[in-house]
Protein backbone atom coordinates (compact mmCIF):
# COMPACT_ATOMS: atom_id res chain seq x y z
CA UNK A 1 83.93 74.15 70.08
CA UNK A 2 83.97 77.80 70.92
CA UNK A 3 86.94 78.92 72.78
CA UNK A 4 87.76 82.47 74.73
CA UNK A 5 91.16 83.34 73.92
CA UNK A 6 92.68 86.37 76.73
CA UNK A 7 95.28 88.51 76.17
CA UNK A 8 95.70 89.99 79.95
CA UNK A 9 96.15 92.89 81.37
CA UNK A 10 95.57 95.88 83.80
CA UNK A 11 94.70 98.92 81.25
CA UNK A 12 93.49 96.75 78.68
CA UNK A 13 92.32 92.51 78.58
CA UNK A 14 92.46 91.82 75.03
CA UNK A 15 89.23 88.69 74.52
CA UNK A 16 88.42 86.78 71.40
CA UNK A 17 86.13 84.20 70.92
CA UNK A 18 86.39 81.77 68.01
CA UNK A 19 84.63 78.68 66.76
CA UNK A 20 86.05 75.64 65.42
CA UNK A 21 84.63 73.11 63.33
CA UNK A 22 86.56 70.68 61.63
CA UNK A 23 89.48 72.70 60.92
CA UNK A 24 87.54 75.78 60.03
CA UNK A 25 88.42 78.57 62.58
CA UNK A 26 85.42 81.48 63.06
CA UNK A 27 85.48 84.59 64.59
CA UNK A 28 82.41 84.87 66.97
CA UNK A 29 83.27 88.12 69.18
CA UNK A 30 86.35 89.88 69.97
CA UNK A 31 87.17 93.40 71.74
CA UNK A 32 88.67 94.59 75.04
CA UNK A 33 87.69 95.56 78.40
CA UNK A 34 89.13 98.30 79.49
CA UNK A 35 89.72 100.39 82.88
CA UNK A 36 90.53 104.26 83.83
CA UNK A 37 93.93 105.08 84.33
CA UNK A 38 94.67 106.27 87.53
CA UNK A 39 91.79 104.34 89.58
CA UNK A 40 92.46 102.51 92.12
CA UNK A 41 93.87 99.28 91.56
CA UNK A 42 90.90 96.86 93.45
CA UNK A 43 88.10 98.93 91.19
CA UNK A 44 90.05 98.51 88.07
CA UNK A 45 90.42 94.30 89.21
CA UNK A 46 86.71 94.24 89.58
CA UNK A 47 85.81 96.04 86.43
CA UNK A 48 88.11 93.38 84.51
CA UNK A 49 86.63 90.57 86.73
CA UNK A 50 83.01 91.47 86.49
CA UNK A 51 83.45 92.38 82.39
CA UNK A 52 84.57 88.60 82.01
CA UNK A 53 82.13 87.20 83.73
CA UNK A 54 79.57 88.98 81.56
CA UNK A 55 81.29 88.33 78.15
CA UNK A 56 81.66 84.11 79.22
CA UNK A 57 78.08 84.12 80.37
CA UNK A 58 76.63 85.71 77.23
CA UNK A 59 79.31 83.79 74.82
CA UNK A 60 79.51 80.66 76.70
CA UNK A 61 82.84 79.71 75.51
CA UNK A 62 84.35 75.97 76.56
CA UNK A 63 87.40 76.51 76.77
CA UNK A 64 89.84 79.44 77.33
CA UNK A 65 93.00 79.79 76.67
CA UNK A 66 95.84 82.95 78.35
CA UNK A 67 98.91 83.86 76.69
CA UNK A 68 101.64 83.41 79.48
CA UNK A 69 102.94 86.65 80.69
CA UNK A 70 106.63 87.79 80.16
CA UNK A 71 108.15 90.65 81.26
CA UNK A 72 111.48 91.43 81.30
CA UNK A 73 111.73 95.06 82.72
CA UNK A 74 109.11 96.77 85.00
CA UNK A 75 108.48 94.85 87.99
CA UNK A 76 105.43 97.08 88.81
CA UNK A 77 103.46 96.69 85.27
CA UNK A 78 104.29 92.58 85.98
CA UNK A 79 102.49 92.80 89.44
CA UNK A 80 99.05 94.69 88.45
CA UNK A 81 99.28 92.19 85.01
CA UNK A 82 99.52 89.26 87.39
CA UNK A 83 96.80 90.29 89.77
CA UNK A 84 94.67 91.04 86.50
CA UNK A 85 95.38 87.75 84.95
CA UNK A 86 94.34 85.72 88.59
CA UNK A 87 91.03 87.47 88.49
CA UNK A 88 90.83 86.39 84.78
CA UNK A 89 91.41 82.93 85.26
CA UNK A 90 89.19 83.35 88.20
CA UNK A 91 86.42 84.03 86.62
CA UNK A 92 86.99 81.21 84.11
CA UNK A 93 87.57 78.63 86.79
CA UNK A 94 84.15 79.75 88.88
CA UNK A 95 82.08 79.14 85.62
CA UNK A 96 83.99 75.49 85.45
CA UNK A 97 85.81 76.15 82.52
CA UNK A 98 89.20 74.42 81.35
CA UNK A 99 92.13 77.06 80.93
CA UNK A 100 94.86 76.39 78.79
CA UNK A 101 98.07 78.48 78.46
CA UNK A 102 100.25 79.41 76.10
CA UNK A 103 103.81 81.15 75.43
CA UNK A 104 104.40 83.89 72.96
CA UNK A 105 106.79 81.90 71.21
CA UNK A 106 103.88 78.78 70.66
CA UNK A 107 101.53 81.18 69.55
CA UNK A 108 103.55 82.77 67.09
CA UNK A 109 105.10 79.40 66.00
CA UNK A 110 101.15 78.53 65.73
CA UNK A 111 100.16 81.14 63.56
CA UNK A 112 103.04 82.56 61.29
CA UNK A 113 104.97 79.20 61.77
CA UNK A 114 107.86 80.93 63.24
CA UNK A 115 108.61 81.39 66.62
CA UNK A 116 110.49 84.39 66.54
CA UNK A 117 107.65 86.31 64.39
CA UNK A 118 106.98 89.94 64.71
CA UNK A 119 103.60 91.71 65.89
CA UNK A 120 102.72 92.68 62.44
CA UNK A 121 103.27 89.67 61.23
CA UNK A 122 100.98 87.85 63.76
CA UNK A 123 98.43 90.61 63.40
CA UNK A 124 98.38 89.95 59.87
CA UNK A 125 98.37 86.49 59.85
CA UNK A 126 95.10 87.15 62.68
CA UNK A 127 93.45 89.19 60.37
CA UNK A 128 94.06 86.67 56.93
CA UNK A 129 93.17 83.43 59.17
CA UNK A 130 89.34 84.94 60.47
CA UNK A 131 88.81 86.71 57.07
CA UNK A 132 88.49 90.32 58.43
CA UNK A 133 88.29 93.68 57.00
CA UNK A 134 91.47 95.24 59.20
CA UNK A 135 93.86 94.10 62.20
CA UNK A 136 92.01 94.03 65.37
CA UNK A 137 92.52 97.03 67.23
CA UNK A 138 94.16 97.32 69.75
CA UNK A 139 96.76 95.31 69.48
CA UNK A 140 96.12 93.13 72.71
CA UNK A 141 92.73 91.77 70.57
CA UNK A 142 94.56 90.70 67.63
CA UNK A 143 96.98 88.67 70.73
CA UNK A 144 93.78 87.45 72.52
CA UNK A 145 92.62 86.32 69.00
CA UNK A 146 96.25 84.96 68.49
CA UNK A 147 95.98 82.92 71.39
CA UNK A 148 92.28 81.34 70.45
CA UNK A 149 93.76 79.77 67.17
CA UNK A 150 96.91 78.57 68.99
CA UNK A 151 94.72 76.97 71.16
CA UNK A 152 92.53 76.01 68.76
CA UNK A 153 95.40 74.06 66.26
CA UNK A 154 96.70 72.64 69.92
CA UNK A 155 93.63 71.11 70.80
CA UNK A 156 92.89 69.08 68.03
CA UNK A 157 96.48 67.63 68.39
CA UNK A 158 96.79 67.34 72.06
CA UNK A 159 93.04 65.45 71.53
CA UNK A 160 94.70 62.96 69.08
CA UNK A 161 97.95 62.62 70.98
CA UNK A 162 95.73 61.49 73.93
CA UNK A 163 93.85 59.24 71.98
CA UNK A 164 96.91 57.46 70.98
CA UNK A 165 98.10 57.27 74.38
CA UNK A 166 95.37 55.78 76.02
CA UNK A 167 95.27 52.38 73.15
């Protein structure tokens, strides 16, 4: 299964695209798309828009999974996140693919098996897990790669939970 994981934002969209097989977690493709400061906001939502449609038609992912936003100070930075993120999932949803979400706090408990972990530590734990040379820079592709293992780990249980459920 080869799954798209986003990190989203205005400025920068964090993407990483993993394989799974059997438990074995690959790294495929990961970077960022990025847009000018100080453009207007519609041209900077196409640019993201457009740039994922590109990367999900050339990677063909199956799944994709978005780390949930929170903000907790500047109401302004939320709203052009937000808009970024709907033309994300956008995007995924026009090429028929499943979306998945996921908080902070579940992908950090997912790969540093605490919760409350910090960035480093999740970066770290990103760049152990895939086998790479360095962290990811920047720092929203080590989340967006973050967010592929969560949902990786997640989908093999959520697939056997619903297995159960339906004997």
């Amino acid at each position: 299964m080869r799954i798209l994981g986003i990190d989203p934002g205005i400025a920068i969209v964090g993407f990483g695209f993993v394989d799974k097989v059997g438990s074995k977690v690959t790294p495929v493709q990961y970077g960022c798309i990025q847009t000018e400061a100080h453009t207007p906001d519609e041209e900077r939502l196409h640019h993201v828009y457009e740039g994922m449609l590109q990367l999900i038609d050339k990677y063909e992912p199956e799944a994709v999974a978005f780390e949930k936003l929170f903000f907790n100070r500047n109401v302004t930075t939320a709203m052009s996140v937000s808009q970024a993120r709907g033309v994300l999932i956008l995007a995924a949803v026009q090429r028929g693919l499943p979306i998945a979400e996921y908080t902070p706090m579940q992908v950090k408990q997912a790969i540093v098996g605490y919760g409350k972990a910090e960035k480093k530590q999740v970066q770290e734990m990103v760049r152990m897990f895939l086998k790479l040379q360095s962290i990811p820079k920047p720092d929203d592709v080590a989340d967006a790669l973050a967010v592929a293992i969560c949902h990786a780990h997640s989908y093999t249980l959520n697939s056997k939970l619903n297995e159960v459920l339906r004997k």
